[in-house]
PDB file of N, CA and C in Angstrom:
ATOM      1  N   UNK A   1      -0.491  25.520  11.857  1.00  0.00           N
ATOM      2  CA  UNK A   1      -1.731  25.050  12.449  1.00  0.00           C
ATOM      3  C   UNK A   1      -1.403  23.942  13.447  1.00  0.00           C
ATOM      4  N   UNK A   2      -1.682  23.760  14.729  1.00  0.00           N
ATOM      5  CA  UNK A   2      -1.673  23.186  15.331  1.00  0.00           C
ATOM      6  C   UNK A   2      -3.358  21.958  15.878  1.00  0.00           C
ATOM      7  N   UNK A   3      -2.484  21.028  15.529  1.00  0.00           N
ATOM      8  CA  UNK A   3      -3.196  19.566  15.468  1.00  0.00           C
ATOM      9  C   UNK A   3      -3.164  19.359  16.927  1.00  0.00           C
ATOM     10  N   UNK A   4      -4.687  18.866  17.454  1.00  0.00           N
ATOM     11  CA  UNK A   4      -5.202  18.154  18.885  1.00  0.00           C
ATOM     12  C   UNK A   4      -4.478  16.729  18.542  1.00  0.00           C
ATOM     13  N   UNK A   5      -3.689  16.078  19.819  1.00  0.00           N
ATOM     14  CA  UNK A   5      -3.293  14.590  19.758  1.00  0.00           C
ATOM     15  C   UNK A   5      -4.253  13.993  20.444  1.00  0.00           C
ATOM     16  N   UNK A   6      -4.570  12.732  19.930  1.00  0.00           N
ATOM     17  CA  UNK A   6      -5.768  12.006  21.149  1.00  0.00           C
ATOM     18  C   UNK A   6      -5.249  10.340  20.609  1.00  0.00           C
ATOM     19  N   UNK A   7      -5.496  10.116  21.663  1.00  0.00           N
ATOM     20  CA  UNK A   7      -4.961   8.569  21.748  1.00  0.00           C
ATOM     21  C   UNK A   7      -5.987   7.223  21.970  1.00  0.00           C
ATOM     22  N   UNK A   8      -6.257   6.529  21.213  1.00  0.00           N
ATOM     23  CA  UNK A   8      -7.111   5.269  21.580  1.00  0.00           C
ATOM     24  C   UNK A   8      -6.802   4.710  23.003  1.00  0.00           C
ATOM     25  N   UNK A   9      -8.021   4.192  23.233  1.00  0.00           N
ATOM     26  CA  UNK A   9      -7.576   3.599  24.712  1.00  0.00           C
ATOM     27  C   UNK A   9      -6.819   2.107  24.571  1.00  0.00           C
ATOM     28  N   UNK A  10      -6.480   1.911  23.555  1.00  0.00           N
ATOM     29  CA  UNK A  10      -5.507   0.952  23.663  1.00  0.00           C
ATOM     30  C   UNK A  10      -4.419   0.915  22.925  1.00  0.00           C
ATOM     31  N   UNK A  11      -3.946   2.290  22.963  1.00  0.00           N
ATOM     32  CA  UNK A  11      -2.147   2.780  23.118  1.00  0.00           C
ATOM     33  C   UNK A  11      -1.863   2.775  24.931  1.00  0.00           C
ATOM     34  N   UNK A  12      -2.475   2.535  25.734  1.00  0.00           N
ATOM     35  CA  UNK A  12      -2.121   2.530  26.971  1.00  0.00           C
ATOM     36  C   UNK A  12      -1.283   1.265  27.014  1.00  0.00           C
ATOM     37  N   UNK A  13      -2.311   0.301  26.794  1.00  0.00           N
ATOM     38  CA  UNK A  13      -1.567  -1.194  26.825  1.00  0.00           C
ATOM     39  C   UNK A  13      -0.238  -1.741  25.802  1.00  0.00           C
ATOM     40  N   UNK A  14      -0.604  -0.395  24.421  1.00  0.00           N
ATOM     41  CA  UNK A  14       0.748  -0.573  23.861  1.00  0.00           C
ATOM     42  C   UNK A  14       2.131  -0.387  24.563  1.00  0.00           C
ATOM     43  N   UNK A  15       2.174   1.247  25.423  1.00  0.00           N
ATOM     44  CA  UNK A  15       2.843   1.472  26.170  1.00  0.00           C
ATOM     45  C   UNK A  15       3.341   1.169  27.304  1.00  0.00           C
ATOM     46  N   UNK A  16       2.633   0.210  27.777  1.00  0.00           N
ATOM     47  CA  UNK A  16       3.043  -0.517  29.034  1.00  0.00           C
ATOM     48  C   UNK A  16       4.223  -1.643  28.929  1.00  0.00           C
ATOM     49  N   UNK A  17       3.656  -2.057  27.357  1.00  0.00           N
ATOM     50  CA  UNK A  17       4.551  -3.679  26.507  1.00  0.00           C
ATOM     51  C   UNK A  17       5.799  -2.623  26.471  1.00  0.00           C
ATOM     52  N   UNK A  18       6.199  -1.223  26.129  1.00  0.00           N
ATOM     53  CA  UNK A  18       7.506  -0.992  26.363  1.00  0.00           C
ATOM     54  C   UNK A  18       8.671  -0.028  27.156  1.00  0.00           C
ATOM     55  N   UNK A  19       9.201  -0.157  27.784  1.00  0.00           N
ATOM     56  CA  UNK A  19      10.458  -0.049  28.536  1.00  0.00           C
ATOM     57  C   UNK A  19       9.892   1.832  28.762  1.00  0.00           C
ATOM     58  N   UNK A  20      10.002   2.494  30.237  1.00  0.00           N
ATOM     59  CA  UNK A  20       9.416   3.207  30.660  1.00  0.00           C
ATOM     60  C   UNK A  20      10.541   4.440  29.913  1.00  0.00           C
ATOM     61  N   UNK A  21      11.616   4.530  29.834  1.00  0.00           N
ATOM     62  CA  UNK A  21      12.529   5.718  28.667  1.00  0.00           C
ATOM     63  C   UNK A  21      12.063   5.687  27.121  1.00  0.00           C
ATOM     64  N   UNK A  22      11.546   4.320  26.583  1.00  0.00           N
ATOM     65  CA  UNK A  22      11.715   4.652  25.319  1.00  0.00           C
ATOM     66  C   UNK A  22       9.893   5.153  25.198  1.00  0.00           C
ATOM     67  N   UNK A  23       8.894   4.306  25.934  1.00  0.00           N
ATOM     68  CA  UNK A  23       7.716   5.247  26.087  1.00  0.00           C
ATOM     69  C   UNK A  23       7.800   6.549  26.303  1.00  0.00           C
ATOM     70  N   UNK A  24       8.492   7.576  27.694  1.00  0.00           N
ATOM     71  CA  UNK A  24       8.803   8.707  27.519  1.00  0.00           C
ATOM     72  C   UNK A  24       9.127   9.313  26.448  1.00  0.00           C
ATOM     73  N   UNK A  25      10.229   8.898  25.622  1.00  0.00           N
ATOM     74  CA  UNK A  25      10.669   9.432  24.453  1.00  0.00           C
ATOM     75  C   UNK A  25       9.824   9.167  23.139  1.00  0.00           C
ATOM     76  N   UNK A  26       9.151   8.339  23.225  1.00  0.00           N
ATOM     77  CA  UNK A  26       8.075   8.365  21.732  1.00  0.00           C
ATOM     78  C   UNK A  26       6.749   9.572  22.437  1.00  0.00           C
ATOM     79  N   UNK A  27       5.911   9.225  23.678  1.00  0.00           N
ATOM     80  CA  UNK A  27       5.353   9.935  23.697  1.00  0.00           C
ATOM     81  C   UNK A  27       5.585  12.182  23.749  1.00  0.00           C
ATOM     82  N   UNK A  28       7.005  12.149  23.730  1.00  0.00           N
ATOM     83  CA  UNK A  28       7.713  13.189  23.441  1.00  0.00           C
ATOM     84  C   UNK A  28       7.427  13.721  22.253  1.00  0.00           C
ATOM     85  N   UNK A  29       8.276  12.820  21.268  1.00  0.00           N
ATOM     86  CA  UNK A  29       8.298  13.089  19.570  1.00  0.00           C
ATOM     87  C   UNK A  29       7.071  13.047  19.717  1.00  0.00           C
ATOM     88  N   UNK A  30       6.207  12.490  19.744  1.00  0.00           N
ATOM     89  CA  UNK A  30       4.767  12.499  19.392  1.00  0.00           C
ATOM     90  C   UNK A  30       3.550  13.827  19.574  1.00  0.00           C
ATOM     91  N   UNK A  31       4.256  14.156  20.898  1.00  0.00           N
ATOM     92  CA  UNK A  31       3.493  15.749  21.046  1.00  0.00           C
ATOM     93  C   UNK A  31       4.152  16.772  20.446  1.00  0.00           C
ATOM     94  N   UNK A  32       5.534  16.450  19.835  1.00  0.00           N
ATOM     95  CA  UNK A  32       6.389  17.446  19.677  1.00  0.00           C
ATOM     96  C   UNK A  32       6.018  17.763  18.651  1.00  0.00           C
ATOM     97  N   UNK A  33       6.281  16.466  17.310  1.00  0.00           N
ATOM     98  CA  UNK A  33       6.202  16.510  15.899  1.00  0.00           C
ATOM     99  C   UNK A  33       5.029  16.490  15.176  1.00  0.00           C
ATOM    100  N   UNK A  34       3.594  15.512  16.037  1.00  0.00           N
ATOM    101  CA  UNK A  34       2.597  15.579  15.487  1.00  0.00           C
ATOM    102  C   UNK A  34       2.077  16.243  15.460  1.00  0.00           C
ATOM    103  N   UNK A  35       2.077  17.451  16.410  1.00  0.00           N
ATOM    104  CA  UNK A  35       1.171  18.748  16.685  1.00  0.00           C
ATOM    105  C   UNK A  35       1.037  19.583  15.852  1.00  0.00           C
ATOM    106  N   UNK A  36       2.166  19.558  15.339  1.00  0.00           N
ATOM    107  CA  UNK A  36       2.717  20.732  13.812  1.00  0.00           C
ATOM    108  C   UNK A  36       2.400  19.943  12.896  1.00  0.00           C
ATOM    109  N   UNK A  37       2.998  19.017  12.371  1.00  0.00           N
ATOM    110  CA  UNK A  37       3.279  18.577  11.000  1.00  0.00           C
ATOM    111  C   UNK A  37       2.984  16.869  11.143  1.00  0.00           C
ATOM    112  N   UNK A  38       1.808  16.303  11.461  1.00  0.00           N
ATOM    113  CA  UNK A  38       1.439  15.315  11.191  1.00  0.00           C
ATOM    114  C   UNK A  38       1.806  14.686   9.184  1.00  0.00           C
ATOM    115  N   UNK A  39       1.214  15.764   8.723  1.00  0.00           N
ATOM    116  CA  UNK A  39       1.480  15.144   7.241  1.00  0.00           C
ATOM    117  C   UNK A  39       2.779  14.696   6.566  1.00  0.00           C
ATOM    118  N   UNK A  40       3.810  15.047   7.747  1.00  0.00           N
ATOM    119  CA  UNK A  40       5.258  15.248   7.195  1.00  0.00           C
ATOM    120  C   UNK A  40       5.286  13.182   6.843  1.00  0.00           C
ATOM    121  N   UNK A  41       4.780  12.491   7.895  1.00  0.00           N
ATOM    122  CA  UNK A  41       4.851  11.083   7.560  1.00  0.00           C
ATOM    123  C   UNK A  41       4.540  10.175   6.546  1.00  0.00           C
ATOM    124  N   UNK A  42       4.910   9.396   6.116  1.00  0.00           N
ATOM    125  CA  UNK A  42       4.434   8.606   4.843  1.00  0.00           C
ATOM    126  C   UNK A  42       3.242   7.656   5.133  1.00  0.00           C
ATOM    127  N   UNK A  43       2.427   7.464   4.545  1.00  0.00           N
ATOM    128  CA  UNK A  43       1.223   7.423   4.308  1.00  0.00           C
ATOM    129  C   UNK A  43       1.327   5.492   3.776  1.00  0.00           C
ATOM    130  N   UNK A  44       0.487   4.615   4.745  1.00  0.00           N
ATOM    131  CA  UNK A  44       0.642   3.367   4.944  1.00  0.00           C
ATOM    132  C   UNK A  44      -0.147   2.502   3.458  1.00  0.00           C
ATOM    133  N   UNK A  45       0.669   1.788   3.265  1.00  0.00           N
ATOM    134  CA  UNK A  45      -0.244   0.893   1.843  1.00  0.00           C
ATOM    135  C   UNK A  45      -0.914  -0.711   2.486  1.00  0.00           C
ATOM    136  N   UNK A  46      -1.454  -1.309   1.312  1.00  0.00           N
ATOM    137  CA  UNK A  46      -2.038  -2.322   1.972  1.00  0.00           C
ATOM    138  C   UNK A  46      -3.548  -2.558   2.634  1.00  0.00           C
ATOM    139  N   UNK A  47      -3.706  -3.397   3.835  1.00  0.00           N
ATOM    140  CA  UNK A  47      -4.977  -3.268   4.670  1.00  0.00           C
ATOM    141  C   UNK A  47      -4.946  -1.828   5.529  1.00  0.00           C
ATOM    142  N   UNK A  48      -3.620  -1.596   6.071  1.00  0.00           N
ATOM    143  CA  UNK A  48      -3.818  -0.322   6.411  1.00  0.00           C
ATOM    144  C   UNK A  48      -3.840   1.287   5.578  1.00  0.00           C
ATOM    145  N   UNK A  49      -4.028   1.307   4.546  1.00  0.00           N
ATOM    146  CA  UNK A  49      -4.124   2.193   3.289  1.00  0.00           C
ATOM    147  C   UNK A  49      -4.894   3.604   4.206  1.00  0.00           C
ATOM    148  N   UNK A  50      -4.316   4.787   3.819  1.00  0.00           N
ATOM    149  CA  UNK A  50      -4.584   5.755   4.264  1.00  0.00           C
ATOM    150  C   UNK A  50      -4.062   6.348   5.881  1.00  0.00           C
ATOM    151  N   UNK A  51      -3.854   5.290   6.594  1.00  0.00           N
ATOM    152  CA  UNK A  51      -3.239   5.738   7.765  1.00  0.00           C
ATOM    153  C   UNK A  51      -1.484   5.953   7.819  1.00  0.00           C
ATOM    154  N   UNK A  52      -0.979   6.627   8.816  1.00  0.00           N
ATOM    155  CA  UNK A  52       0.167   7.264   8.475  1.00  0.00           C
ATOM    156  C   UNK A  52       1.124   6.225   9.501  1.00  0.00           C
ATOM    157  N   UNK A  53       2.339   6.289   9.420  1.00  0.00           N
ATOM    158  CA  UNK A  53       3.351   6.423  10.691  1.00  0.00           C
ATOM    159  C   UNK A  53       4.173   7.167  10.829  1.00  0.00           C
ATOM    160  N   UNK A  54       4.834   7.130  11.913  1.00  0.00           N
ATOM    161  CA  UNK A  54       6.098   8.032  12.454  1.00  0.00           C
ATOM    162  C   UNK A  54       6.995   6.915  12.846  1.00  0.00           C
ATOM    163  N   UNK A  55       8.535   7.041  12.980  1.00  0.00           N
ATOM    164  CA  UNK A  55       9.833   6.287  12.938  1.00  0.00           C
ATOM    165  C   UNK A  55      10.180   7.164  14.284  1.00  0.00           C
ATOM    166  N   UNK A  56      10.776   5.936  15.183  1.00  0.00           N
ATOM    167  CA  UNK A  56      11.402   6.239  16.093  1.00  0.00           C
ATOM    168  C   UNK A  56      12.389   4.992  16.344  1.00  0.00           C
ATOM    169  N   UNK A  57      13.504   4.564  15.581  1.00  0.00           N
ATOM    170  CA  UNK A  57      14.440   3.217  15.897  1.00  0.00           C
ATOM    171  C   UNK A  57      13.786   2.236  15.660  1.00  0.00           C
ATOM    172  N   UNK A  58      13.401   1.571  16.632  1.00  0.00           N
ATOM    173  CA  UNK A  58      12.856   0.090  16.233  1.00  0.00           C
ATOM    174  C   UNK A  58      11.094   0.074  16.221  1.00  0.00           C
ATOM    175  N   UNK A  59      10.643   1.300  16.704  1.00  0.00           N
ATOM    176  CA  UNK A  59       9.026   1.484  17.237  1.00  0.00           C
ATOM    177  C   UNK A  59       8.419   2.636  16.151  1.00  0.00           C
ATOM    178  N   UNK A  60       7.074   2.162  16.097  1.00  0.00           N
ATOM    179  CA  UNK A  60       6.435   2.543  15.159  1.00  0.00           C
ATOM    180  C   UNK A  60       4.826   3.020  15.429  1.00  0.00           C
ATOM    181  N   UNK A  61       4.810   4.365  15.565  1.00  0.00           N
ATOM    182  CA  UNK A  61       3.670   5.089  15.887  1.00  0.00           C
ATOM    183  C   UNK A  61       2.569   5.235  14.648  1.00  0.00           C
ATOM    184  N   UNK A  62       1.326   4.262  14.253  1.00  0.00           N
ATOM    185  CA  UNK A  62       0.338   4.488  13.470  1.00  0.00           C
ATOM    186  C   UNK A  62      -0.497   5.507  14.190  1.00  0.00           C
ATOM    187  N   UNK A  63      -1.089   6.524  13.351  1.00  0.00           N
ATOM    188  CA  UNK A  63      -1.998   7.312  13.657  1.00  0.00           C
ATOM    189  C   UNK A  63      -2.726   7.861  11.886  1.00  0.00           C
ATOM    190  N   UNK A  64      -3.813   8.289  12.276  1.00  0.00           N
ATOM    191  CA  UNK A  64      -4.558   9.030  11.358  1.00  0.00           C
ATOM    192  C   UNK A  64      -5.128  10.391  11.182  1.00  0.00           C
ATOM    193  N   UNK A  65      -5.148  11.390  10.321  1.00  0.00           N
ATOM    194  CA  UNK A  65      -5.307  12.457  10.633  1.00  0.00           C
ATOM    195  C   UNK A  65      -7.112  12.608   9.928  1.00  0.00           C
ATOM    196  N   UNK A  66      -7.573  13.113  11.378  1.00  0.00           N
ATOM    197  CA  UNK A  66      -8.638  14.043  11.365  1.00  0.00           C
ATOM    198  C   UNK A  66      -9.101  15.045  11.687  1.00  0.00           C
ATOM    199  N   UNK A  67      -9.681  15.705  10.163  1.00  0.00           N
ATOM    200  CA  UNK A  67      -9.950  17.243  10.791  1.00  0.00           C
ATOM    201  C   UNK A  67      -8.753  17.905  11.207  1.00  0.00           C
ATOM    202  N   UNK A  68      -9.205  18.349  12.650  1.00  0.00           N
ATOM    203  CA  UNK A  68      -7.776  18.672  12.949  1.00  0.00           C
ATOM    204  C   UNK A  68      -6.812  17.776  14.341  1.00  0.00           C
ATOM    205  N   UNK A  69      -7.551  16.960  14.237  1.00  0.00           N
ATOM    206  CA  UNK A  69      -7.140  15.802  15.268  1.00  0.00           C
ATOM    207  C   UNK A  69      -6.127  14.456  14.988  1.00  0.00           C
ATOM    208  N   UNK A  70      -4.741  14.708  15.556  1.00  0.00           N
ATOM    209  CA  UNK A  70      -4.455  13.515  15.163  1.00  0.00           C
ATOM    210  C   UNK A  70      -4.649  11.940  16.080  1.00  0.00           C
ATOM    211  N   UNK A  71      -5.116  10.763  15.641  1.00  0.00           N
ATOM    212  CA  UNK A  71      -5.568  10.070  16.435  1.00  0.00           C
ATOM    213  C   UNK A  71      -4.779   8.868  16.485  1.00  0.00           C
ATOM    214  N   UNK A  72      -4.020   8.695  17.199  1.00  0.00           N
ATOM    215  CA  UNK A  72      -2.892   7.836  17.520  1.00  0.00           C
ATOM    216  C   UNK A  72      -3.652   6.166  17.919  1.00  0.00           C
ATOM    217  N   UNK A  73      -3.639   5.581  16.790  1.00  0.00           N
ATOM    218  CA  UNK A  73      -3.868   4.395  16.844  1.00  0.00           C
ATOM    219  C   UNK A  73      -2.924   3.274  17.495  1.00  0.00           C
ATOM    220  N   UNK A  74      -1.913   2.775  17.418  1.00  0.00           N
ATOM    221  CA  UNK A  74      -1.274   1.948  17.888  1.00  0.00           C
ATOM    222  C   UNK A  74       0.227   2.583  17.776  1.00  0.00           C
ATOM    223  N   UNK A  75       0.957   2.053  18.931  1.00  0.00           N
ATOM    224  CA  UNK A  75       2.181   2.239  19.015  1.00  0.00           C
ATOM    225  C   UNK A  75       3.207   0.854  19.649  1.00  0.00           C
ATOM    226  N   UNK A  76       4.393   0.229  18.892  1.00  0.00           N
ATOM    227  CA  UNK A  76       4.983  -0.763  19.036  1.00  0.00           C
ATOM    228  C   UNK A  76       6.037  -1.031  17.940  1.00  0.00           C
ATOM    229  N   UNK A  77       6.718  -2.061  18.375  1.00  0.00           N
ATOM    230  CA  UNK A  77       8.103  -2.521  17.645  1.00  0.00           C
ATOM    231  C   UNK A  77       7.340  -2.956  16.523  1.00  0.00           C
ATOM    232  N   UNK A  78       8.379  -2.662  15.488  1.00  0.00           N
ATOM    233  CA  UNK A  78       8.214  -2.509  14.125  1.00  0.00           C
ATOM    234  C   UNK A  78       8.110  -4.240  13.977  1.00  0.00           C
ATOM    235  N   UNK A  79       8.168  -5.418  13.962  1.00  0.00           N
ATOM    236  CA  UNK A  79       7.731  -6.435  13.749  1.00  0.00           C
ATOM    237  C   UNK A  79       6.257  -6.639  14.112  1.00  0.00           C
ATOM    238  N   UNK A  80       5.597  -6.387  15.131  1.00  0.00           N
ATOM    239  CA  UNK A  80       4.656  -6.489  15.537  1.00  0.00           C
ATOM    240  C   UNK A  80       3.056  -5.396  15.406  1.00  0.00           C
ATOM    241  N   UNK A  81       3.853  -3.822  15.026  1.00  0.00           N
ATOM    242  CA  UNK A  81       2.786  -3.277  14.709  1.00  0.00           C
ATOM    243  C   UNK A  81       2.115  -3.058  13.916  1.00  0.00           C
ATOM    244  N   UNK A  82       2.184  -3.585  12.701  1.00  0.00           N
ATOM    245  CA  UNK A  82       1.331  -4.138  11.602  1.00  0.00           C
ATOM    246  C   UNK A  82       0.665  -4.669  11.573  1.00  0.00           C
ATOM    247  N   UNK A  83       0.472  -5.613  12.721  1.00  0.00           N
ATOM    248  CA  UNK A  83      -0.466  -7.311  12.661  1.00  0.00           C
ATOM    249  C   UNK A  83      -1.832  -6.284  12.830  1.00  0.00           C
TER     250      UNK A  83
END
């Protein structure tokens, strides 16, 4: 089954904060892997409880699955995308 990606309008400004190859390459994995198999990710505890991420080195793609939409909430270095 193939999952719709849709992106908040403020993953733009996430993507701008980083370096124009490693944006290319997350937004890559991101159409690649989420499209198919969003659920493959582990599932976030805490204030963010129920939302997922994806691992890419030091950057860290939150998104949530709906329906059949996955909705890409924030994307950024793993110190910072939690706050």
């Amino acid at each position: 089954m193939a999952y719709n990606i849709q992106y908040k309008k403020s993953v733009a400004k996430d993507l701008a904060r980083i370096g124009k190859p490693e944006a290319r390459q997350l937004l890559d994995k991101i159409e690649k892997e989420l499209s198919s198999h969003p659920d493959r990710y582990p599932v976030l505890q805490g204030p963010l409880a129920g939302l997922r991420k994806m691992r890419m080195g030091d950057y860290r793609v939150v998104y949530a699955i709906l329906d059949n939409d996955v909705l890409i909430l924030r994307i950024g270095n793993r110190r910072e995308v939690y706050r």
